[in-house]
Protein backbone atom coordinates (compact mmCIF):
# COMPACT_ATOMS: atom_id res chain seq x y z
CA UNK A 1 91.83 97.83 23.13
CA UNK A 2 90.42 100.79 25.48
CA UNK A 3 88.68 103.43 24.22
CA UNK A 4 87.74 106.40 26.58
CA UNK A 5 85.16 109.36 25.62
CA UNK A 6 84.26 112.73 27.81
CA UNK A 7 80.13 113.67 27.21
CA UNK A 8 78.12 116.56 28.47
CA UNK A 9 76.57 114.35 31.79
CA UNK A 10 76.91 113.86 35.12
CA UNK A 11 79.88 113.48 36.36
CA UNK A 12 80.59 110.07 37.02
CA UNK A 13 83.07 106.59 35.27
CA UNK A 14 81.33 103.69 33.13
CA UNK A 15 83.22 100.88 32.03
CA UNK A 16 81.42 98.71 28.82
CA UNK A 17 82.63 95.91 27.01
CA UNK A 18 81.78 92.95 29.27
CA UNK A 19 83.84 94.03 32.48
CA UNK A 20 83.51 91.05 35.30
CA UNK A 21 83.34 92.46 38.80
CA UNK A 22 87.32 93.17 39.24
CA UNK A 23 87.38 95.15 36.29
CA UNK A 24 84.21 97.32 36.83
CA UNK A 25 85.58 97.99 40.29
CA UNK A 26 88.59 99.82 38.71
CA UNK A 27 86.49 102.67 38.39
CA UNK A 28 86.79 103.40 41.83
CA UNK A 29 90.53 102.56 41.67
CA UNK A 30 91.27 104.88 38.73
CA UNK A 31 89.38 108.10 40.49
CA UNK A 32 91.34 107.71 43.60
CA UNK A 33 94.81 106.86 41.94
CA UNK A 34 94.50 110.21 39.40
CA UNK A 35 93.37 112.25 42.15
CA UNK A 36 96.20 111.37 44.63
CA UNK A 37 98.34 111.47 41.42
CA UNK A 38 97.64 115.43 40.86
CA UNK A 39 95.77 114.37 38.14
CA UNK A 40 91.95 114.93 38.31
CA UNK A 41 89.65 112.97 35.84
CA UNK A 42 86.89 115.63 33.82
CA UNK A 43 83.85 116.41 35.75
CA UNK A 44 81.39 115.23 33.35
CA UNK A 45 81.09 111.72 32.21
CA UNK A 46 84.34 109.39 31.52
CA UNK A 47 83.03 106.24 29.14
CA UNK A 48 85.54 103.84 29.29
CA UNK A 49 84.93 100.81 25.55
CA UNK A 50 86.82 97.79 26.28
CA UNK A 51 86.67 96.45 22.86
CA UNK A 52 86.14 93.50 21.32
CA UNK A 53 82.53 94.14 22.99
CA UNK A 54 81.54 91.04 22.51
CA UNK A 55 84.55 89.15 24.17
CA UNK A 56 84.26 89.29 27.91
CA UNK A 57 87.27 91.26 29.58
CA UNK A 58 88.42 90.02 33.50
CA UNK A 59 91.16 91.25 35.86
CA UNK A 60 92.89 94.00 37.24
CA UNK A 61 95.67 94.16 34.43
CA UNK A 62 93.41 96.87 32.61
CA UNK A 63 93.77 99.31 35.01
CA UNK A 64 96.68 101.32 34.18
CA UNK A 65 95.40 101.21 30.29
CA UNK A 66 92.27 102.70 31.61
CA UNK A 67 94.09 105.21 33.72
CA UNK A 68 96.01 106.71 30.64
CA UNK A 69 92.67 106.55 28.27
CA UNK A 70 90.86 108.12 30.83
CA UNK A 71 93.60 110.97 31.32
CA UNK A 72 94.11 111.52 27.68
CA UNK A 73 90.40 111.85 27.40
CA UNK A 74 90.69 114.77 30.27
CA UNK A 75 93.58 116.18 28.02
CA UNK A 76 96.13 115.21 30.71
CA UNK A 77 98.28 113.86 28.40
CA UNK A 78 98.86 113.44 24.42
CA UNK A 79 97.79 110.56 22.83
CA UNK A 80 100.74 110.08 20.42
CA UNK A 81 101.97 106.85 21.40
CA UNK A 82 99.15 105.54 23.27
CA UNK A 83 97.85 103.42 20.58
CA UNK A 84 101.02 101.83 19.92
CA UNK A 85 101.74 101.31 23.36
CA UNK A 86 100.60 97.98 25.20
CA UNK A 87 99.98 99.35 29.29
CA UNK A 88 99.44 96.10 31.61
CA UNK A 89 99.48 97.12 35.43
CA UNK A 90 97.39 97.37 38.73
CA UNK A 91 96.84 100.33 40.12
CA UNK A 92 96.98 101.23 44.04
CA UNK A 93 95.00 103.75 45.60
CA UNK A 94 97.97 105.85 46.27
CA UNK A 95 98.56 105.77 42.62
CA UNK A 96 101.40 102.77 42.60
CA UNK A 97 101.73 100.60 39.85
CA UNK A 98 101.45 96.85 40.72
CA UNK A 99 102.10 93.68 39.04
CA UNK A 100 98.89 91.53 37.95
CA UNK A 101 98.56 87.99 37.72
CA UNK A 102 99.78 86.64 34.32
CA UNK A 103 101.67 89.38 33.38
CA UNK A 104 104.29 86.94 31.32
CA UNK A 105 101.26 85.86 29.14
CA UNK A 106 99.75 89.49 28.71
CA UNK A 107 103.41 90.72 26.99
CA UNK A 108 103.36 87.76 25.06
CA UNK A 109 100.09 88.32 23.99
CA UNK A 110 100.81 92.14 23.35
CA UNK A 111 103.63 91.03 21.48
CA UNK A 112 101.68 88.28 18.93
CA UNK A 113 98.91 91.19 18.26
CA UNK A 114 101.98 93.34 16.68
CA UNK A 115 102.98 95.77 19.67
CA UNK A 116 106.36 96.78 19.45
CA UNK A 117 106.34 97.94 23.02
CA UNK A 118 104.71 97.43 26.22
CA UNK A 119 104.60 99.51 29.68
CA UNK A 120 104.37 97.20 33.25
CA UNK A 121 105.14 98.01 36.34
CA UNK A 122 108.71 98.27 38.00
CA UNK A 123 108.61 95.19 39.60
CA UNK A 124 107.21 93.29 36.58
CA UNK A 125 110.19 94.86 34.39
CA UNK A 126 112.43 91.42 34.83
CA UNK A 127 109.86 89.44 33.87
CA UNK A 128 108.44 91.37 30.67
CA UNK A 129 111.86 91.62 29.28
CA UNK A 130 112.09 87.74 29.28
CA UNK A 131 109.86 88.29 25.77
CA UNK A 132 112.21 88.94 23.26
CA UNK A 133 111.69 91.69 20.41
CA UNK A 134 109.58 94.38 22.50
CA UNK A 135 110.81 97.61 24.35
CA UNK A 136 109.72 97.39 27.90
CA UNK A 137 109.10 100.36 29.58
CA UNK A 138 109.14 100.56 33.83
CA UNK A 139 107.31 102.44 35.87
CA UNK A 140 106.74 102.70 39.76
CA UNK A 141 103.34 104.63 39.54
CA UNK A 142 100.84 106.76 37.42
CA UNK A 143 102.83 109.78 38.08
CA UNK A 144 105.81 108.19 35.79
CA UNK A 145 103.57 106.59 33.42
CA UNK A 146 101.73 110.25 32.39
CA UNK A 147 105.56 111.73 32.16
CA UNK A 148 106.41 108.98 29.99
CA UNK A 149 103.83 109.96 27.81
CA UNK A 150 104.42 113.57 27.98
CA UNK A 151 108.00 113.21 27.08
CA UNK A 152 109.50 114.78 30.65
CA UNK A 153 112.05 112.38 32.91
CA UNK A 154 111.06 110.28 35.83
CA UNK A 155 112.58 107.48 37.61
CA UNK A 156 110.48 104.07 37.35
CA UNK A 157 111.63 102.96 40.55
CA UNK A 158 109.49 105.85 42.41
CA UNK A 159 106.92 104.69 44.56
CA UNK A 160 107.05 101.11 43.40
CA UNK A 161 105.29 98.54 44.99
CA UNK A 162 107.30 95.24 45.49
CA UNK A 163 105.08 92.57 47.14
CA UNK A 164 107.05 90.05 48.81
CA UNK A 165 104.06 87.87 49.48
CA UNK A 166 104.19 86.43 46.27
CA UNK A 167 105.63 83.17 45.51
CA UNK A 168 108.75 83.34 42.65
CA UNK A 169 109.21 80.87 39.93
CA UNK A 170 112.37 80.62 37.81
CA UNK A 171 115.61 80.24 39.93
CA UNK A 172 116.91 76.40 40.16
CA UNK A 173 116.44 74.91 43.52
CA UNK A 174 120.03 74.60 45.32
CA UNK A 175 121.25 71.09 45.70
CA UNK A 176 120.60 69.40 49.02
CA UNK A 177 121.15 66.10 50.74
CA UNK A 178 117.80 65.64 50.37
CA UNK A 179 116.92 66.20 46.90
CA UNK A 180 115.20 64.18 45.30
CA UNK A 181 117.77 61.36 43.57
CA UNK A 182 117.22 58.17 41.45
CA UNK A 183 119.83 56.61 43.81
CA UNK A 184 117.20 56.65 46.24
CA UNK A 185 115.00 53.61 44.90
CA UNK A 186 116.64 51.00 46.08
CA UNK A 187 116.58 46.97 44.71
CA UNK A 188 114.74 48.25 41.47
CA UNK A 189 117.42 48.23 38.65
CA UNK A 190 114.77 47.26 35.93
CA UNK A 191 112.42 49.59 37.07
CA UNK A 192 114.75 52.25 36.99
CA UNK A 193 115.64 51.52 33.54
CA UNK A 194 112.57 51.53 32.10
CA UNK A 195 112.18 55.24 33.15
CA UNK A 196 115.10 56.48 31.87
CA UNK A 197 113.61 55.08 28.71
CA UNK A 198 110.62 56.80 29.43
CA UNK A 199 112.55 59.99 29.56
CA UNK A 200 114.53 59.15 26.11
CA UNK A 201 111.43 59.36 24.76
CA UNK A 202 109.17 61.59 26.52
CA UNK A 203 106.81 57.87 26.82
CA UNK A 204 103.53 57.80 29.06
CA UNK A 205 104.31 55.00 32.21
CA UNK A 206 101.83 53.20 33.84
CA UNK A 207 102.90 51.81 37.17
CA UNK A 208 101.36 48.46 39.12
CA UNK A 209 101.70 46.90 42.07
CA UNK A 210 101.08 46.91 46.15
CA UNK A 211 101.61 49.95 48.53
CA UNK A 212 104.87 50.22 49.14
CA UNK A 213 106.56 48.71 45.98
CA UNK A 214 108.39 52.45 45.19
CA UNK A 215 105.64 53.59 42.74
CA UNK A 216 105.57 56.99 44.09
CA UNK A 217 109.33 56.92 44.78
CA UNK A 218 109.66 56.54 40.83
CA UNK A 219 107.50 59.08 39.47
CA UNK A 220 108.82 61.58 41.72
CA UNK A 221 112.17 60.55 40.69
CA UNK A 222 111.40 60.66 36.48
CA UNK A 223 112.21 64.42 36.41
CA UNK A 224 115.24 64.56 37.86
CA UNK A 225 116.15 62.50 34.95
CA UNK A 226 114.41 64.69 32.00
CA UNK A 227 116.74 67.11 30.29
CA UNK A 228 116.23 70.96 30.59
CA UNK A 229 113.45 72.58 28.46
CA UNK A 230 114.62 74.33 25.27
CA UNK A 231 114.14 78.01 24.97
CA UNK A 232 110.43 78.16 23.54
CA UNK A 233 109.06 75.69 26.08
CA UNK A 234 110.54 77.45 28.70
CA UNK A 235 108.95 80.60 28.14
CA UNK A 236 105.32 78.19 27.53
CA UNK A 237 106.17 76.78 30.94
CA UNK A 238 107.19 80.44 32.67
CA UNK A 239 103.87 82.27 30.94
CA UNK A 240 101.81 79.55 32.66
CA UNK A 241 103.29 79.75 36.42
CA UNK A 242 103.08 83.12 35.43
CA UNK A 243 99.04 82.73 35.16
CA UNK A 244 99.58 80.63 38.26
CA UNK A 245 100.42 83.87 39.84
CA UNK A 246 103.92 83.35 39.82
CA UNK A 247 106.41 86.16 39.47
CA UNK A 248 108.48 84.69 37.16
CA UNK A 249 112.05 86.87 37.17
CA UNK A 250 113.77 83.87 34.86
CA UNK A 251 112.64 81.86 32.74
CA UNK A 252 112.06 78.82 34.13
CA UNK A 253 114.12 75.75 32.46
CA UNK A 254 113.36 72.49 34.44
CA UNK A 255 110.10 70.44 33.42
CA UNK A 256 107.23 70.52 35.88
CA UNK A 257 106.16 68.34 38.11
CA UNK A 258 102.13 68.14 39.04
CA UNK A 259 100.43 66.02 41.48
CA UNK A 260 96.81 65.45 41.06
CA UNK A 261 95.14 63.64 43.71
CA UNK A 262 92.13 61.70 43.09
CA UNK A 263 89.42 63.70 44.86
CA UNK A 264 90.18 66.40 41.97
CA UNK A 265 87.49 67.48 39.77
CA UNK A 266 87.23 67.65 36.32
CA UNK A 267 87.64 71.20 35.50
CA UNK A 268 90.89 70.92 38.02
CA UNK A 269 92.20 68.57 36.27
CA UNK A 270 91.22 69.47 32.21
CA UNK A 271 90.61 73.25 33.07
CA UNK A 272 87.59 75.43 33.18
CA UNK A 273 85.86 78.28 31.79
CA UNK A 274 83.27 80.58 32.06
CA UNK A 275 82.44 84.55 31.58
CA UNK A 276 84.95 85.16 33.93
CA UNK A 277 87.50 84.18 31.79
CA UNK A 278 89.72 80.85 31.25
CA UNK A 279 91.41 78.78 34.27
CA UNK A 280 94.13 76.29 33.45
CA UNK A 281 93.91 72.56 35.09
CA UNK A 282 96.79 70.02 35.68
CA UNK A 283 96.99 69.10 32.22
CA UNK A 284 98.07 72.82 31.79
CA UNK A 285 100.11 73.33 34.24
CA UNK A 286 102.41 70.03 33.73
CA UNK A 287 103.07 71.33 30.20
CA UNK A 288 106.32 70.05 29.02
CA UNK A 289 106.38 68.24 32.00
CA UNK A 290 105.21 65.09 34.50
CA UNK A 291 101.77 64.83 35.44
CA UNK A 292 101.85 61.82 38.19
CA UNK A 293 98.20 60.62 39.03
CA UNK A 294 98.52 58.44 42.11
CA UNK A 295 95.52 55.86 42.96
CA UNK A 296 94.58 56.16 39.14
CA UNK A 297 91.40 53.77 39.02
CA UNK A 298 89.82 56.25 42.18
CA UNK A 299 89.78 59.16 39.86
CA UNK A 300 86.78 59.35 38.28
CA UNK A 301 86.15 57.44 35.23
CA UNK A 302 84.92 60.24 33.04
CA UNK A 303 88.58 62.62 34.00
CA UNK A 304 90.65 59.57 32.75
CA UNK A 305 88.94 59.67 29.74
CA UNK A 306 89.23 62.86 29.56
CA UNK A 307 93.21 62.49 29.23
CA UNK A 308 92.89 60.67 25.99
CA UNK A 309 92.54 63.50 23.41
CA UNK A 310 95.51 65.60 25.12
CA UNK A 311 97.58 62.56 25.15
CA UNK A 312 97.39 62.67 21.49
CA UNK A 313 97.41 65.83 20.34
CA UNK A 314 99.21 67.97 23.04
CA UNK A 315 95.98 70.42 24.08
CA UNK A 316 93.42 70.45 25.68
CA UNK A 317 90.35 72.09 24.55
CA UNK A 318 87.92 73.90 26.66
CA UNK A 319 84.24 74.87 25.30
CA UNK A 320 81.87 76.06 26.95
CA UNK A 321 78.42 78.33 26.30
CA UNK A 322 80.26 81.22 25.74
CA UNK A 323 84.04 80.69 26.50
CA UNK A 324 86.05 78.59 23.46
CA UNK A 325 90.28 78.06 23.55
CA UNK A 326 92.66 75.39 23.22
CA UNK A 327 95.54 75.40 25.95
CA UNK A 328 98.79 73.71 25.89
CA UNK A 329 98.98 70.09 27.52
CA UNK A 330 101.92 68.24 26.30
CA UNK A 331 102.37 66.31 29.10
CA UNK A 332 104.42 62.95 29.82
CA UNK A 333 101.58 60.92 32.25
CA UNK A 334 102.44 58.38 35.06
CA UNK A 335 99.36 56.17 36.07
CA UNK A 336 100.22 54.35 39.44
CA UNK A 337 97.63 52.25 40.95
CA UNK A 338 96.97 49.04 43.55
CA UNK A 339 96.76 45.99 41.77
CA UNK A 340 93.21 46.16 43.77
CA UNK A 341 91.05 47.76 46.19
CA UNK A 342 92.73 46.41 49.50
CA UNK A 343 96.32 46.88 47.53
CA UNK A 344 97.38 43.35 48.74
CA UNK A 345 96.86 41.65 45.33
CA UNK A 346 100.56 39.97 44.49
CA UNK A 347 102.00 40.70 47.84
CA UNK A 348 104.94 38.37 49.35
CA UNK A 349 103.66 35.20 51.30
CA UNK A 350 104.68 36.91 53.74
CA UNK A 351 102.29 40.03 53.94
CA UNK A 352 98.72 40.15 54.65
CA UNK A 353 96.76 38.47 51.83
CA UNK A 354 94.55 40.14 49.42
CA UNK A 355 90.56 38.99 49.99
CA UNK A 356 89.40 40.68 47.32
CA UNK A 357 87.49 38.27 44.88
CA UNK A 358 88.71 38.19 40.85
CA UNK A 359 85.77 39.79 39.95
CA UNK A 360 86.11 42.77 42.16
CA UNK A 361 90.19 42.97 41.03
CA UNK A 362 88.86 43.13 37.29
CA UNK A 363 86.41 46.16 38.01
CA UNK A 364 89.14 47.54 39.96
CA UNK A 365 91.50 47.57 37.13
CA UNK A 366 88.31 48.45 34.67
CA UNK A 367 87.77 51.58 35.95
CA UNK A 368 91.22 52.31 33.57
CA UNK A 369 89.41 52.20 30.31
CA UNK A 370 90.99 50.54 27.28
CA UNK A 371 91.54 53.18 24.70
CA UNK A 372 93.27 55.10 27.57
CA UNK A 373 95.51 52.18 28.21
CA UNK A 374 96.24 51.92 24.73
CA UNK A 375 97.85 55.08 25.06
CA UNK A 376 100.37 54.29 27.68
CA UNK A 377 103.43 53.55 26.39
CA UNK A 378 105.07 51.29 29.25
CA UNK A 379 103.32 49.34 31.73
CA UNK A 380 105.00 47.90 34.37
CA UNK A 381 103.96 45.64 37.51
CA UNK A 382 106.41 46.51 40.72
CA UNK A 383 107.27 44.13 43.00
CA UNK A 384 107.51 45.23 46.79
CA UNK A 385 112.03 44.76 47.26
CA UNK A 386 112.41 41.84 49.47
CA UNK A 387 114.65 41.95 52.04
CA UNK A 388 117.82 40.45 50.73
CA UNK A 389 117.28 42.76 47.92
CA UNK A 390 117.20 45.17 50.16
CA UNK A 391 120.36 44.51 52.11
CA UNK A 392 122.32 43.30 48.68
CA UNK A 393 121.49 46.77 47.37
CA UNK A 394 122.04 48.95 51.05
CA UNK A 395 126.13 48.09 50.43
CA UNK A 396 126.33 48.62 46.75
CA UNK A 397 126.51 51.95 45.34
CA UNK A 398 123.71 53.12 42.95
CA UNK A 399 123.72 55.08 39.68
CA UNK A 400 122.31 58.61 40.41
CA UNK A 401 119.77 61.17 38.77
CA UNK A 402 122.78 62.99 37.05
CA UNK A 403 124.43 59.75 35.53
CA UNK A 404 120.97 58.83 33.86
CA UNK A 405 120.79 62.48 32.92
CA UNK A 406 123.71 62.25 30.74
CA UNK A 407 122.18 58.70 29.23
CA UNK A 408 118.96 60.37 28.54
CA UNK A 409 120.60 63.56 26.78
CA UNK A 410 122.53 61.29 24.84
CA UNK A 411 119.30 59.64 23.50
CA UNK A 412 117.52 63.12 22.88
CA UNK A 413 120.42 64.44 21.26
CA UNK A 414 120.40 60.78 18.69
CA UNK A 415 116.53 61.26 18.16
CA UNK A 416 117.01 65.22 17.29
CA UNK A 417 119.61 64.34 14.56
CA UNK A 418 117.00 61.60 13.11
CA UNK A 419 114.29 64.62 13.43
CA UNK A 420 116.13 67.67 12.53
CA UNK A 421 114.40 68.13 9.33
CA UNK A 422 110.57 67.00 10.72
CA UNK A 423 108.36 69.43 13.49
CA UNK A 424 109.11 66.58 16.31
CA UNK A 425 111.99 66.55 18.95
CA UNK A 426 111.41 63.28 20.62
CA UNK A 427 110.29 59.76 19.60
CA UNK A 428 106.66 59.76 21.06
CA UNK A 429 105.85 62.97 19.03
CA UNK A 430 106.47 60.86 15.70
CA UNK A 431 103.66 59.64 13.49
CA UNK A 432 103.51 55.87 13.03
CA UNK A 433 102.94 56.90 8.77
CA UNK A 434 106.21 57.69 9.65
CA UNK A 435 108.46 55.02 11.45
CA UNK A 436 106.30 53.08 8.91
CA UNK A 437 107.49 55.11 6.35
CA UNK A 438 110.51 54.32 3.76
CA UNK A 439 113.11 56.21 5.32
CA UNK A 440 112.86 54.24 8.56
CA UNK A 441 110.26 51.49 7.87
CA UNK A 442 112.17 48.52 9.47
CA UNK A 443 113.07 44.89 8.05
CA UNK A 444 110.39 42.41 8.25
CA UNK A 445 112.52 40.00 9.75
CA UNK A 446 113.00 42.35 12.83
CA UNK A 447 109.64 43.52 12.63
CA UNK A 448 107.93 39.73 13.03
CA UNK A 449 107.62 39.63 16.62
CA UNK A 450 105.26 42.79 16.76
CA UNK A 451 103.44 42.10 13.33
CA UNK A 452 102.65 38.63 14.60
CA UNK A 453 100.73 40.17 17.67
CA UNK A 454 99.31 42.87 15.84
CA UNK A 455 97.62 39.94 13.79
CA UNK A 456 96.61 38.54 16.78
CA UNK A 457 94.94 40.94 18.21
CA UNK A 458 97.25 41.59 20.88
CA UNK A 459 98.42 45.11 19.41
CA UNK A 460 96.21 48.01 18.19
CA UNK A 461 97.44 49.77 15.24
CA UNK A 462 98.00 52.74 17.67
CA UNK A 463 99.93 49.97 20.17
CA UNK A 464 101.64 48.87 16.91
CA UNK A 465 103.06 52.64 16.55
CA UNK A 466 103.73 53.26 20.18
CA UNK A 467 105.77 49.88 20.38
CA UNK A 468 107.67 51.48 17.21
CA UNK A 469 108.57 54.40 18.84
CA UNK A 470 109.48 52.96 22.13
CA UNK A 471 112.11 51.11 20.53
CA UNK A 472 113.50 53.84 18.43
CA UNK A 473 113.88 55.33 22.37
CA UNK A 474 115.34 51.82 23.23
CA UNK A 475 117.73 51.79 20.56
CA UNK A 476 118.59 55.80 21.43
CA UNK A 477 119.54 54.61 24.48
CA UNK A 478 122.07 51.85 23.54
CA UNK A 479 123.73 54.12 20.99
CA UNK A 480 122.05 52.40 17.85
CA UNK A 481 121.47 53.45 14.76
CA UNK A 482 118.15 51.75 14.48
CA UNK A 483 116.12 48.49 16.72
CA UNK A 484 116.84 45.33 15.64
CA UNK A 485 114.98 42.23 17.38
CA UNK A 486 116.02 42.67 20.80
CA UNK A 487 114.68 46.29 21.18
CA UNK A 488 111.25 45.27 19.37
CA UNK A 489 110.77 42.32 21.87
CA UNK A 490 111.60 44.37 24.91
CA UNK A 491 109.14 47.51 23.98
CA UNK A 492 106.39 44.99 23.33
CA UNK A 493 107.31 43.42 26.53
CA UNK A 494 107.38 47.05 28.07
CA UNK A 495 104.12 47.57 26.33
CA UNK A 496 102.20 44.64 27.76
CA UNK A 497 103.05 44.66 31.18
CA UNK A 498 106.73 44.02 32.01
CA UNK A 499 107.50 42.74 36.03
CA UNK A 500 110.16 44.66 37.60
């Protein structure tokens, strides 16, 4: 909320409430814009409350909300509908109107706290009225927003500001020759399989094996197999490119896809925050989407671990001294890595041969703790395509992105029936109390295979559940009403390291 009072001093602007440098320079913005506006602020003292005090308050967005405050404060205009008004915009020195980063997120926001309308620039107008349920009003500069308030007409395209610097997000990527395609990874049917069952299911994938083997080609390749994003994660996943400083005009309804590399800190990876305010990381931004970590055992040891609580629960929270919020970070993970540190480990005779000692493979493969392996769902160890494979597959024609599309949407569409009447949509997002449970707890015949290595010590109780779920996604797949033996045996071979 902004709060603006006139006193008997000096003439002059302050701005309280915990401003950060961008926001106590809009002083100096909001002078010039009224004055070349025809609209002079009071000469005595303008105090400008961004309340909650205590919260600290960063970015240009308050600027035309301080504008308006300030005015009505210099009886410029009435304050009628001020209050229940939400006014997010940048304001020029000329007195234009400007979009501001995250302006998706800030009419959400205004929307949650129980505005019933919001005013944003012209050029933001698109993307405001992707939020359902609140009037947006449009306006080019300060000039329109002060008639607005006064009641008199004005066109909201006047002396708008459209940046075409800024990068767009929401319109679908025309089809090209060289778009990515699943047909592309050649001499890797298993391999292929096993992620279109890891899109069923929305299943973590952990991928092995020496440079070259198509690891990178397959990750890259998952979401052009993942189905489009229903309505409510697609406005999650447009209000975060939107922070990204996106200008999102549509809502944006394919899943991300975000590459981390391995020289990436913590906070870019997790997300950080200070007084300045909150910054998203990877985990974030590849909401309802593919986060692909290439080289996984050179990231450091204390970011993989950091993976594990957002892998459960879908967020991620950040804390800090004075900065505490959970952000989305439902994210489907693919772990690729060199079987070790020269990446010649299981090579063909062939190739140049790995000199790397077992003990220095083992700490190689180490630096991917346990409990985070636990949580992968599929693990599997690629073999580099010989070259018969090679030419056997170059004549044969290949199943492409869209064909395994239609498999996978079949498989959602069988796992939403199963889950209509439960808060998941996919099979990793169920509980193992659940697939445990009486409604689909399984025959113990069936069952045997993965209760005998659970007794063994070769399952966790969380591998136990994950192997359950994988072959719900298994059985999804094949157009079964539940997994029987066969399904069981191949997610615990899935889950324990399958060769492809």
């Amino acid at each position: 909320m902004v709060e603006a009072a006139v006193s008997q001093q000096l003439p002059g602007m302050v701005i309280i409430g915990l401003p950060d440098a961008s926001l106590s320079e809009a002083k100096q913005r909001v002078r010039t814009a009224t004055a070349q506006a025809g609209l002079p602020l009071s000469d005595r003292l303008v105090t400008i409350n961004l309340a909650p005090a205590a919260l600290p308050k960063q970015g240009s967005s308050f600027d035309l909300a301080i504008a308006l405050a300030a005015l009505a404060a210099s009886q410029h205009l009435p304050i009628t509908r001020l209050a229940e008004t939400a006014h997010i915009g940048e304001l020029g020195l000329d007195g234009s109107v400007r979009r501001p980063v995250g302006l998706l997120s800030a009419v959400i926001a205004a929307k949650e706290l129980g505005f019933t309308r919001v005013m944003v620039p012209h050029e933001g107008g698109a993307e405001a009225r992707l939020v359902h349920g609140i009037e947006v009003i449009e306006v080019g500069d300060l000039s329109s927003a002060v008639a607005w308030h006064r009641g008199d007409p004005f066109d909201p395209r006047e002396s708008s500001q459209v940046s075409t610097s800024r990068k767009s997000a929401g319109s679908e990527p025309a089809r090209h020759a060289d778009t990515p395609d699943m047909a592309d990874v050649v001499g890797q049917p298993e391999a292929v399989e096993a992620m279109v069952i890891a899109a069923a299911g929305r299943h973590h994938v952990s991928l092995l094996g020496p440079p070259g083997a198509g690891k990178t080609l397959l990750a890259e390749r998952l979401p052009t197999v993942l189905p489009d994003l229903s309505p409510s994660e697609s406005l999650t996943v447009s209000s975060i490119a939107s922070l990204d400083g996106s200008q999102v005009n549509t809502l944006i309804t394919r899943p991300p896809f975000v590459r981390a590399h391995h020289t990436a800190t913590s906070a870019a990876i997790s997300g950080s925050g200070d007084s300045r305010g909150i910054r998203p990381g990877a985990l974030t931004r590849a909401c309802h989407g593919v986060l692909f970590l290439d080289e996984a055992p050179e990231f450091g040891r204390k970011i993989l671990d950091n993976l594990r609580q957002p892998l459960e629960s879908g967020t991620i929270d950040i804390m800090r001294a004075h900065v505490r919020t959970t952000l989305p970070a439902r994210i489907q993970l693919v772990l690729a890595a060199n079987p070790c540190p020269c990446g010649n480990a299981g090579a063909p005779e062939t190739a140049p041969q790995c000199r790397c000692t077992p003990a220095t493979r083992v700490r190689y493969m180490q630096r991917i703790s346990g409990p985070l392996n636990d949580r992968i769902d599929l693990r599997l160890t690629v073999r580099r395509v010989a070259n018969a494979q090679y030419q056997e597959a170059t004549g044969q024609s290949r199943t492409t992105s869209s064909e395994l599309l239609d498999r996978v949407r079949e498989a959602r569409a069988r796992a939403s029936a199963r889950l209509s009447h439960t808060p998941w949509s996919v099979n990793s997002e169920v509980t193992g109390d659940w697939l445990r449970g009486p409604e689909l707890r399984l025959p113990k015949d069936d069952t045997f295979i993965i209760d005998r290595a659970l007794s063994l010590g070769a399952l966790t109780m969380r591998g136990y559940d994950r192997t359950l779920r994988l072959a719900w996604s298994i059985a999804d797949l094949a157009g079964r009403n539940r997994p029987g033996r066969r399904e069981l045996a191949q997610a615990l071979e899935l889950r324990g390291g399958a060769t492809v």
